[in-house]
Protein backbone atom coordinates (compact mmCIF):
# COMPACT_ATOMS: atom_id res chain seq x y z
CA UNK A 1 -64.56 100.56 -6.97
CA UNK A 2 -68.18 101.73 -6.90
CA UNK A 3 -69.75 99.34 -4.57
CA UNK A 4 -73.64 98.25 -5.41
CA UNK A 5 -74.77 98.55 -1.80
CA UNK A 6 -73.52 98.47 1.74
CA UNK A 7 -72.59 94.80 1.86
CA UNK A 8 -70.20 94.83 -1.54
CA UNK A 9 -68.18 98.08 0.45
CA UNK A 10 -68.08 96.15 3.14
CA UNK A 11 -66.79 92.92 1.91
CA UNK A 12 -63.99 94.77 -0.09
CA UNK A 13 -63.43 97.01 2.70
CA UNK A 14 -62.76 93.47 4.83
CA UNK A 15 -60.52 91.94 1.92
CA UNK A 16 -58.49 95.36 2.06
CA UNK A 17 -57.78 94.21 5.68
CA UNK A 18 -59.92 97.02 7.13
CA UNK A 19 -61.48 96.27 10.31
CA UNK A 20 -64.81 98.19 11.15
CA UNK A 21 -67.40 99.44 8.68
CA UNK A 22 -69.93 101.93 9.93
CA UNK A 23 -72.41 104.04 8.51
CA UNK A 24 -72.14 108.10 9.12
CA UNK A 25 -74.76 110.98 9.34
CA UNK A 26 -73.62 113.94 8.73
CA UNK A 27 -76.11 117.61 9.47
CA UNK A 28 -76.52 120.00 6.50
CA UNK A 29 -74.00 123.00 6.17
CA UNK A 30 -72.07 121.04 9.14
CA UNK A 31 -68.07 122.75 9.30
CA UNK A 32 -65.70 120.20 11.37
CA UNK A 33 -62.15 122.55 11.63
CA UNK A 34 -58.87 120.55 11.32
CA UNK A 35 -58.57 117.08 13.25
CA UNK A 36 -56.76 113.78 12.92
CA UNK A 37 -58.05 110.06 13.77
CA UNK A 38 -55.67 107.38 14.96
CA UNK A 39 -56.84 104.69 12.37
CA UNK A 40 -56.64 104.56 8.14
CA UNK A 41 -60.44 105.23 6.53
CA UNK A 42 -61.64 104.44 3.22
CA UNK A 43 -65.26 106.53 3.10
CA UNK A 44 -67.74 105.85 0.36
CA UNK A 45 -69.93 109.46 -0.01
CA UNK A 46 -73.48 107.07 -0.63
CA UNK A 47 -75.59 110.25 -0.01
CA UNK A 48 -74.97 113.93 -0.04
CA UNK A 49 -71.67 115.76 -0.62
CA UNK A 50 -68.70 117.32 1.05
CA UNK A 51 -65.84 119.40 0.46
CA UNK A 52 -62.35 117.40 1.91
CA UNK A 53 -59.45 119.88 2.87
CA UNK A 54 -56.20 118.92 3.59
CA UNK A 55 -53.61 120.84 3.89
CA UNK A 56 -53.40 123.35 1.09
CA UNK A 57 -56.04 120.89 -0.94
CA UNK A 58 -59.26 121.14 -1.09
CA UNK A 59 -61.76 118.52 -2.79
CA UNK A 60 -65.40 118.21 -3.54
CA UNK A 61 -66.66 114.79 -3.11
CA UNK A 62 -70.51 113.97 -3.85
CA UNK A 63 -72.74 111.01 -4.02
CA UNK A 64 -70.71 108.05 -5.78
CA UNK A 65 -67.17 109.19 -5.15
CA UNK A 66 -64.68 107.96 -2.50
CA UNK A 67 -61.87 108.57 -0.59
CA UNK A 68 -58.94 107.26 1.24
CA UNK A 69 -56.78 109.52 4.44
CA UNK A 70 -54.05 107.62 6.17
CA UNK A 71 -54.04 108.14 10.08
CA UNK A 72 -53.36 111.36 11.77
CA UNK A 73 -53.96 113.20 8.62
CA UNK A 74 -54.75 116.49 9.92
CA UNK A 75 -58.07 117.54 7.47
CA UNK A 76 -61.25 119.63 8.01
CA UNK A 77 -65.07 118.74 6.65
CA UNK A 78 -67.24 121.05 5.39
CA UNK A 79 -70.92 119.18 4.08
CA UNK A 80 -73.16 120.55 1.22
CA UNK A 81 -76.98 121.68 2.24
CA UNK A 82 -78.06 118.56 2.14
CA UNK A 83 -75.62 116.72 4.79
CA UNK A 84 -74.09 113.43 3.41
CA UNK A 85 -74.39 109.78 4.80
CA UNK A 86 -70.91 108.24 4.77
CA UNK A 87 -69.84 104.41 4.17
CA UNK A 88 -66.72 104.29 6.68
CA UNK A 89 -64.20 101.84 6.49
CA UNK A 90 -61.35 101.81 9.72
CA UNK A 91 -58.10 100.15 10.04
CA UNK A 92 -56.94 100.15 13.51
């Protein structure tokens, strides 16, 4: 699902039985090393790009594209030169 703006992510994100939506900066070139979050999130990538890694995998994801982790999913974030601004969905 490619949403047309914030509100369409957000109402699908709501029907999915997700329970926050927030909006992310994220600084050029920023590295985060392996962490976890206690909750499920669906992230739309609205501006910029990223590359996901988890475990062994790593993925590029760039303006348009999505992506789901399931809690405590151990993963590091590495953003492109231009940073990326994130659509986050969380289920708690």
């Amino acid at each position: 699902m490619q949403p047309a703006n914030l509100e369409d992510f957000t109402a699908h994100a709501m029907d999915e039985g997700f329970d926050e939506i927030t909006t992310r900066e994220w600084a050029p070139g920023l590295q985060l090393d392996s962490h976890t979050h206690p909750f499920d999130l669906h992230v739309y990538v609205a501006r910029g790009s990223l590359v996901l890694t988890v475990g062994d995998s790593r993925r590029d994801f760039r303006a348009g594209e999505e992506f789901r982790l399931a809690r405590n999913t151990p993963h590091a974030e590495h953003y492109g030169p231009e940073g990326a601004t994130f659509w986050v969905a969380r289920a708690h």
